[in-house]
N, C-alpha and C. Protein backbone atom coordinates (compact mmCIF):
# COMPACT_ATOMS: atom_id res chain seq x y z
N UNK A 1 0.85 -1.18 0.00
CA UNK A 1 0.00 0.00 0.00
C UNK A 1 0.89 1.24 0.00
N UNK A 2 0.63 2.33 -0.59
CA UNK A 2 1.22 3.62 -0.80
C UNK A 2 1.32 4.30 0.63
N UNK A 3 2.38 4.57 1.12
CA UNK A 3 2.23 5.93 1.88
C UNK A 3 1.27 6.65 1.64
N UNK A 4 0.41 7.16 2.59
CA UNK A 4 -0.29 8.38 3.21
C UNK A 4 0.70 9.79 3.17
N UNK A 5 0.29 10.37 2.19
CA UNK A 5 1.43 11.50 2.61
C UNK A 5 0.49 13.04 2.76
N UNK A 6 -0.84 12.98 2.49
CA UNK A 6 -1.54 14.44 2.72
C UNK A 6 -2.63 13.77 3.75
N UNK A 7 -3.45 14.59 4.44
CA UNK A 7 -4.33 14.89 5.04
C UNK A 7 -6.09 14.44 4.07
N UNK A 8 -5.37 15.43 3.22
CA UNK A 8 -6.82 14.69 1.73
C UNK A 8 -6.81 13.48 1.27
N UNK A 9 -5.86 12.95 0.83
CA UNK A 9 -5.51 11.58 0.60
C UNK A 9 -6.03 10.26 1.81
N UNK A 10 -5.70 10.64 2.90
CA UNK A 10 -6.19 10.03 3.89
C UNK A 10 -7.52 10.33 4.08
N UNK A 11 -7.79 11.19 4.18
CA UNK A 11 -9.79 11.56 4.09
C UNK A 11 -10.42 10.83 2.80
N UNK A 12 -9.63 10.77 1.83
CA UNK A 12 -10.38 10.13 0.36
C UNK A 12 -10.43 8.81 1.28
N UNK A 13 -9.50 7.93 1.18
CA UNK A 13 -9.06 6.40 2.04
C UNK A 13 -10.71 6.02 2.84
N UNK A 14 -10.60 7.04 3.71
CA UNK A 14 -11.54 6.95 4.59
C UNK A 14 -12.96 6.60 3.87
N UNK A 15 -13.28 7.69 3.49
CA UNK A 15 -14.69 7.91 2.77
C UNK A 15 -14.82 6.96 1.81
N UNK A 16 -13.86 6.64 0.65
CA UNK A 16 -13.76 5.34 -0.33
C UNK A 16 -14.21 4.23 0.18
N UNK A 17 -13.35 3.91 1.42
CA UNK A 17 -13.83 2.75 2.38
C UNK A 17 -14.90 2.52 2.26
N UNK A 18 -15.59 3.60 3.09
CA UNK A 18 -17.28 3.70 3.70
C UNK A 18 -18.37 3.47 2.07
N UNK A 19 -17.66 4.23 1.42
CA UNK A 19 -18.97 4.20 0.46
C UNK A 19 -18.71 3.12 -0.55
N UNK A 20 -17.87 1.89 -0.64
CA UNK A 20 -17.52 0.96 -1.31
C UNK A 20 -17.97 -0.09 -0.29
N UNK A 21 -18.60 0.39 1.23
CA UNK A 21 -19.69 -0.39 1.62
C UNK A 21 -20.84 -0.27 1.80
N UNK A 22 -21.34 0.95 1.00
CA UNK A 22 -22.96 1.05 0.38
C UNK A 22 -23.08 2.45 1.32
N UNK A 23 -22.31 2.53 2.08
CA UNK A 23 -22.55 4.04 3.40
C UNK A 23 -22.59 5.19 2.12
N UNK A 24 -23.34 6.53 2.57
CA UNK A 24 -23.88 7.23 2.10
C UNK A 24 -22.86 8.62 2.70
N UNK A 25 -21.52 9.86 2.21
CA UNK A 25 -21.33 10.19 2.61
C UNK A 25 -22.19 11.86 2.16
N UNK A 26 -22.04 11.86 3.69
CA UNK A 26 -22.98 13.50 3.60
C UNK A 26 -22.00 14.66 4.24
N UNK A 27 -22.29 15.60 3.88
CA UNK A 27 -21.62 16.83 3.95
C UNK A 27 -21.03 17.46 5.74
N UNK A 28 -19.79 17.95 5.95
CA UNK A 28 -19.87 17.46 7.25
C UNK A 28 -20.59 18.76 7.98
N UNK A 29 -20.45 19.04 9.47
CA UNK A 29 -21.72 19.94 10.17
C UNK A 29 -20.22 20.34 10.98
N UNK A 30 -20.88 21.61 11.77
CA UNK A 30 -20.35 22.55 12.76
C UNK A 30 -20.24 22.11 14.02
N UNK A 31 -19.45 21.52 14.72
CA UNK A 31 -20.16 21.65 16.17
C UNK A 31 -20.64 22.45 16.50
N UNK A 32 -20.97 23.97 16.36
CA UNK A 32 -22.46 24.42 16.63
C UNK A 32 -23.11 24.63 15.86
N UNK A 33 -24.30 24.12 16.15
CA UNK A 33 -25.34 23.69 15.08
C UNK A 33 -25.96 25.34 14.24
N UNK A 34 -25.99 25.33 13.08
CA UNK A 34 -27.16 26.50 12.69
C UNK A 34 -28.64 26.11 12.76
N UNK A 35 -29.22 27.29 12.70
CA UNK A 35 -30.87 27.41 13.07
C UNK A 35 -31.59 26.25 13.89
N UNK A 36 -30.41 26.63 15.22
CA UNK A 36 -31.04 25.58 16.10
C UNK A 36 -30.79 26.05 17.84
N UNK A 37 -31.39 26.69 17.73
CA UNK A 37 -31.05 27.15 19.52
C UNK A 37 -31.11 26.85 21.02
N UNK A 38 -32.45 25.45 20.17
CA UNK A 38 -32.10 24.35 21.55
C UNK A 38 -31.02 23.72 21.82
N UNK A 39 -29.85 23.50 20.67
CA UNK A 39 -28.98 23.06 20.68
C UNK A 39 -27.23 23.63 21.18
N UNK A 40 -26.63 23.59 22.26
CA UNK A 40 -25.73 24.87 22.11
C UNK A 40 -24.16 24.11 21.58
N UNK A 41 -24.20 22.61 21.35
CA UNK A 41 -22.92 22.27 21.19
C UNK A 41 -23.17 20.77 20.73
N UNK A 42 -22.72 20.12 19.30
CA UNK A 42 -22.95 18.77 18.74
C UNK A 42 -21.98 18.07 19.90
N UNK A 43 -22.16 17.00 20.52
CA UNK A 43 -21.43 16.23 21.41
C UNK A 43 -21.25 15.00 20.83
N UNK A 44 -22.21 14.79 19.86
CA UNK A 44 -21.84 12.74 19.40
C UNK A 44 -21.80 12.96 18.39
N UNK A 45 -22.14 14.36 17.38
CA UNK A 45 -22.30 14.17 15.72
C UNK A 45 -23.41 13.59 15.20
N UNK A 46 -23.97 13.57 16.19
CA UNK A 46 -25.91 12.82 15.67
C UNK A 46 -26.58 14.09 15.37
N UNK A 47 -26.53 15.15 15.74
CA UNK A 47 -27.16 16.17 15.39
C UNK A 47 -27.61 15.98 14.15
N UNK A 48 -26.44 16.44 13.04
CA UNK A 48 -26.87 16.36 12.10
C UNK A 48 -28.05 15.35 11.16
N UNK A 49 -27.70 14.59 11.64
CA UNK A 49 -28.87 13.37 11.13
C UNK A 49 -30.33 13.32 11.87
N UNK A 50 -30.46 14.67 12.80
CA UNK A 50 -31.91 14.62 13.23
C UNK A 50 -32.98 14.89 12.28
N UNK A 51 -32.95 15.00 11.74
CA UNK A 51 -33.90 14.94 10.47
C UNK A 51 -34.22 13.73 9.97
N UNK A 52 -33.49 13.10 9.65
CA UNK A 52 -33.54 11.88 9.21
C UNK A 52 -33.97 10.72 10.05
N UNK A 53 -33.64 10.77 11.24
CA UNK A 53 -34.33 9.82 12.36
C UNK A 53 -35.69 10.30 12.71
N UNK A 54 -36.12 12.02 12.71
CA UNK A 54 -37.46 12.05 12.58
C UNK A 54 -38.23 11.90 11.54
N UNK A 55 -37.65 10.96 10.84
CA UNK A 55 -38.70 10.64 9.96
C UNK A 55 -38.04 11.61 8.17
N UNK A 56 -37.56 12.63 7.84
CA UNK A 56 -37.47 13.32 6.52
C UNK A 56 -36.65 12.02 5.88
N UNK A 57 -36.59 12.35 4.35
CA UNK A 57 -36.08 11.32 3.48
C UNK A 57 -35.12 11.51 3.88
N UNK A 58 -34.29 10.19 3.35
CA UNK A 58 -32.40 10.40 3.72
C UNK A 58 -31.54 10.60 2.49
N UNK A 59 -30.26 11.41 2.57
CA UNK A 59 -30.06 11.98 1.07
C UNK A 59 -29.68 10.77 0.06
């Protein structure tokens, strides 16, 4: 296997992985959330996918 030599290269690795096992990659989020003020700080990264567990289509 090739050396890892950038930061991007290793993020491609990653994501290639995931989606060469059917995973779906989505765009990444803030730890603080926009237009959301119940929220003051993402702690597990589930935030983002609250939509999708309540029920909206998934992308």
């Amino acid at each position: 296997m090739k050396q890892v030599k950038t930061r991007q290269e290793l993020i491609k690795l990653y994501l290639d992985f995931y989606k060469s096992k059917n995973h779906k990659v989505i765009p990444s989020a803030s730890l603080i959330p926009e237009n959301d003020p119940t929220v003051l700080f993402t702690t597990a990264g589930m935030h983002p996918l609250v939509p999708y567990i309540l029920g909206q289509k998934h992308p």
